[in-house]
C-alpha atoms as a PDB file:
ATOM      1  CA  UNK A   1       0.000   0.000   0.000  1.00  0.00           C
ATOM      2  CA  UNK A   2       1.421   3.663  -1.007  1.00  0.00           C
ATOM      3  CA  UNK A   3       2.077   5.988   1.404  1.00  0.00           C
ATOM      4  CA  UNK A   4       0.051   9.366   0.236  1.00  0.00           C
ATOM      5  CA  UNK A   5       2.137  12.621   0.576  1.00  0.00           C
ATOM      6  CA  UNK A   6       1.814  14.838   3.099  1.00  0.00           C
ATOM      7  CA  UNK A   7      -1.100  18.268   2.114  1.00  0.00           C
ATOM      8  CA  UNK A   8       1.167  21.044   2.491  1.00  0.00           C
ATOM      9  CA  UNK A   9      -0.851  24.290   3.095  1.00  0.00           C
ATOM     10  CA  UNK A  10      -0.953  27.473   1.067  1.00  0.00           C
ATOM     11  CA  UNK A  11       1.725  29.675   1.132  1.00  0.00           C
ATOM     12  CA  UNK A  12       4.480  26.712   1.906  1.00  0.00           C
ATOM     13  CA  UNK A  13       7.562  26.140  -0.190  1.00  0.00           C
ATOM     14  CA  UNK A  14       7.777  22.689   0.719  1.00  0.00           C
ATOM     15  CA  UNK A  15      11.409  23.093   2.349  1.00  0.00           C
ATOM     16  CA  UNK A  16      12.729  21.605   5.441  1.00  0.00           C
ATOM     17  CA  UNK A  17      10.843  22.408   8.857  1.00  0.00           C
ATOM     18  CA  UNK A  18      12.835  25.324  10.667  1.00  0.00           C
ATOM     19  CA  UNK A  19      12.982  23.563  14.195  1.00  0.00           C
ATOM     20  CA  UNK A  20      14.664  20.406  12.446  1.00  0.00           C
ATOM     21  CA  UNK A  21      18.230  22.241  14.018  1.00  0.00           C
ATOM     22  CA  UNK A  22      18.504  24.847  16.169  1.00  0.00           C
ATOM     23  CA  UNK A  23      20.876  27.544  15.195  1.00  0.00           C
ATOM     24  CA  UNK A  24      23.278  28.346  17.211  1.00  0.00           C
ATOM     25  CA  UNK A  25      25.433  31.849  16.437  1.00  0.00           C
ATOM     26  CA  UNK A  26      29.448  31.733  17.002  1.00  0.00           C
ATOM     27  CA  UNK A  27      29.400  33.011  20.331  1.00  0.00           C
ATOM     28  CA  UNK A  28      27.368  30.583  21.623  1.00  0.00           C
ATOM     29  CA  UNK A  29      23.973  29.920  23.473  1.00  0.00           C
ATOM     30  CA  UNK A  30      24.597  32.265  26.066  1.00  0.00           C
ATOM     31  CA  UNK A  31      25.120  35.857  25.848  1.00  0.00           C
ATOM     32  CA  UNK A  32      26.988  37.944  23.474  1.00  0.00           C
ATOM     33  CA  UNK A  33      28.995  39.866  26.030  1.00  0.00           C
ATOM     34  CA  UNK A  34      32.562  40.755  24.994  1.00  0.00           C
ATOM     35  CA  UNK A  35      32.348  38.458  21.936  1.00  0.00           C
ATOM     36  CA  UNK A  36      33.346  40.566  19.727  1.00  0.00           C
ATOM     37  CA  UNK A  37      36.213  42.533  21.471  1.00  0.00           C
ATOM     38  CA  UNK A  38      38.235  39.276  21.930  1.00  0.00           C
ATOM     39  CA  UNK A  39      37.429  38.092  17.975  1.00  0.00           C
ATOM     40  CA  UNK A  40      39.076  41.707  17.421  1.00  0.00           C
ATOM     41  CA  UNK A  41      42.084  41.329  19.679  1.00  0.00           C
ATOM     42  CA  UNK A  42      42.588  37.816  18.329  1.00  0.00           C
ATOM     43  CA  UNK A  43      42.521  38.951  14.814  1.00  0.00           C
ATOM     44  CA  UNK A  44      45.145  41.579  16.383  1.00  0.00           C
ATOM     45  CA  UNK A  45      47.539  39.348  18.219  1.00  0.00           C
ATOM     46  CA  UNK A  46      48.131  37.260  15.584  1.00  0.00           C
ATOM     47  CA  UNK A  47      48.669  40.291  13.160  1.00  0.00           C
ATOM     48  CA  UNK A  48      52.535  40.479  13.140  1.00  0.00           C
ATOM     49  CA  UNK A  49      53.988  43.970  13.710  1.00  0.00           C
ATOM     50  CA  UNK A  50      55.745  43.966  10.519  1.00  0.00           C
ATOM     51  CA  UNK A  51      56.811  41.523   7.203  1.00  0.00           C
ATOM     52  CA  UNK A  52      60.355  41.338   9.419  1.00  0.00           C
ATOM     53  CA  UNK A  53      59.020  40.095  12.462  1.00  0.00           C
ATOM     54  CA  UNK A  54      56.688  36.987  10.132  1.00  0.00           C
ATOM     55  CA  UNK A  55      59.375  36.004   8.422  1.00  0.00           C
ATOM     56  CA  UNK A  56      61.637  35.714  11.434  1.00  0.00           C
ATOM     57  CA  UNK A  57      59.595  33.949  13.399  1.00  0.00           C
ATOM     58  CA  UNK A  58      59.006  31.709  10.328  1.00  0.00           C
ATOM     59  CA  UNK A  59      62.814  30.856  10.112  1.00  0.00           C
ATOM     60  CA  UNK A  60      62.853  30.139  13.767  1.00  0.00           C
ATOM     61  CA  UNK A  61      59.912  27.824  13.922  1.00  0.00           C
ATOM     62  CA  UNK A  62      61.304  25.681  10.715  1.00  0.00           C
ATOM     63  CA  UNK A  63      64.747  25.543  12.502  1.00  0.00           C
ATOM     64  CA  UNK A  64      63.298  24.041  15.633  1.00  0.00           C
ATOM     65  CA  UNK A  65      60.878  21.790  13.514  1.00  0.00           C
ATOM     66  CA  UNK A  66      57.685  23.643  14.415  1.00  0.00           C
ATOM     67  CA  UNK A  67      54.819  25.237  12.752  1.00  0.00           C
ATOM     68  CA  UNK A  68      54.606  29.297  12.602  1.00  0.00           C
ATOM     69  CA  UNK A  69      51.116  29.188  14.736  1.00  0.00           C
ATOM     70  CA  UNK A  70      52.819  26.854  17.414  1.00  0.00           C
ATOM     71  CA  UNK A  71      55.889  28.980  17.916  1.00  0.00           C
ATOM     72  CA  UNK A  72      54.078  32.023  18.252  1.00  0.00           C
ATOM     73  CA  UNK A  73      51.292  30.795  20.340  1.00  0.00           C
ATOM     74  CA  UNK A  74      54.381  30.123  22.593  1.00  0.00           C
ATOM     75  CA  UNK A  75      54.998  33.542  22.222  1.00  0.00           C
ATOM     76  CA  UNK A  76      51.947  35.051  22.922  1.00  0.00           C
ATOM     77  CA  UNK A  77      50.698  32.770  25.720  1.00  0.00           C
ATOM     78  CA  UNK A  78      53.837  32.297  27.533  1.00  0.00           C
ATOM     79  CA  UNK A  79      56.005  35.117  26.310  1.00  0.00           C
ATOM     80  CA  UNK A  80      58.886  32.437  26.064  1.00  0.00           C
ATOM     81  CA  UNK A  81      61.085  32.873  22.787  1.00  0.00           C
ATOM     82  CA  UNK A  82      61.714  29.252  22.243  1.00  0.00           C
ATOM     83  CA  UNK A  83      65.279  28.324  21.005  1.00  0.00           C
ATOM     84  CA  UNK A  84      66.938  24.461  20.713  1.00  0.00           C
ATOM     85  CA  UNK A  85      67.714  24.380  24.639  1.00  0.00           C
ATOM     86  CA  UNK A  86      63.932  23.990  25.355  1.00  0.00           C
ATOM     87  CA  UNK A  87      64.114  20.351  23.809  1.00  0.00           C
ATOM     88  CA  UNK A  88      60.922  19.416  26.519  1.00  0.00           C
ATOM     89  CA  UNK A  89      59.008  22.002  25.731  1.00  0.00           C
ATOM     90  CA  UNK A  90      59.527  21.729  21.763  1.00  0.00           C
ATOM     91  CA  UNK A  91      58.665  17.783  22.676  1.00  0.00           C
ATOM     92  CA  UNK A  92      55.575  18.506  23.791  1.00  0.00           C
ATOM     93  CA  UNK A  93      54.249  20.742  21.377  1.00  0.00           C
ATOM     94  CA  UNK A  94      55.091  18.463  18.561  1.00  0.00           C
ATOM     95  CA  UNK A  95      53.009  15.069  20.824  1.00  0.00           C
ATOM     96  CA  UNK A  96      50.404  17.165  20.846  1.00  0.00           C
ATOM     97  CA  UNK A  97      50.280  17.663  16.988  1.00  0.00           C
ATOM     98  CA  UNK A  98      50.102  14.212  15.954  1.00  0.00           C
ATOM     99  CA  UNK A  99      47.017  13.639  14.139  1.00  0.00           C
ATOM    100  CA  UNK A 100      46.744  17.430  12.940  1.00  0.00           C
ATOM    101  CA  UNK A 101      47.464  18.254   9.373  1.00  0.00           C
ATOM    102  CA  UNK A 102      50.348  20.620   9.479  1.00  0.00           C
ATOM    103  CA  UNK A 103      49.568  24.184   7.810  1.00  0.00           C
ATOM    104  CA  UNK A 104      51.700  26.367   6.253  1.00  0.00           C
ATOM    105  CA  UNK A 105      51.779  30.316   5.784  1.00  0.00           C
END
């Protein structure tokens, strides 16, 4: 036996229902609060100060066999300039990579 379509009223486009997913905006279900200011100092801290400053860091990252983001998220979170004495540290950062693709500038 056929299963009859389902009437759809006047004015209906036949699409999806809207509550078949919620949507949820980037800063969550909560509040906006300071949402924005920290997307615009993000955007900021990882805005070098100058071509120089990129393509030095760049160098330094590829000498000690990690990505641009992960030596300058050392930077910025720690304020440590890594160099090849901080073997551990360098260690770490590369365990915690495995399974990420590796990105380039």
């Amino acid at each position: 036996m056929a299963r009859r379509p389902k009437r759809i009223g006047i004015g209906h486009n036949g699409g999806p229902p809207i509550k078949e997913k919620p949507h949820v905006p980037p800063w969550g279900r909560g509040g906006i609060g300071t949402f924005f200011f920290w997307k615009k100092a993000h955007k900021a801290a990882w805005r070098p100060a100058s071509t120089d400053i990129l393509l030095s860091r760049q160098a330094k990252a590829e000498a000690l066999g990690l990505t641009y983001e992960e030596y300058t998220l050392e930077i910025l979170e720690r304020g440590i300039y890594l160099q090849a004495e901080d073997a551990e540290t360098i260690a770490a950062i590369k365990a915690k990579r495995k399974g990420r693709p590796k990105r380039h500038l």
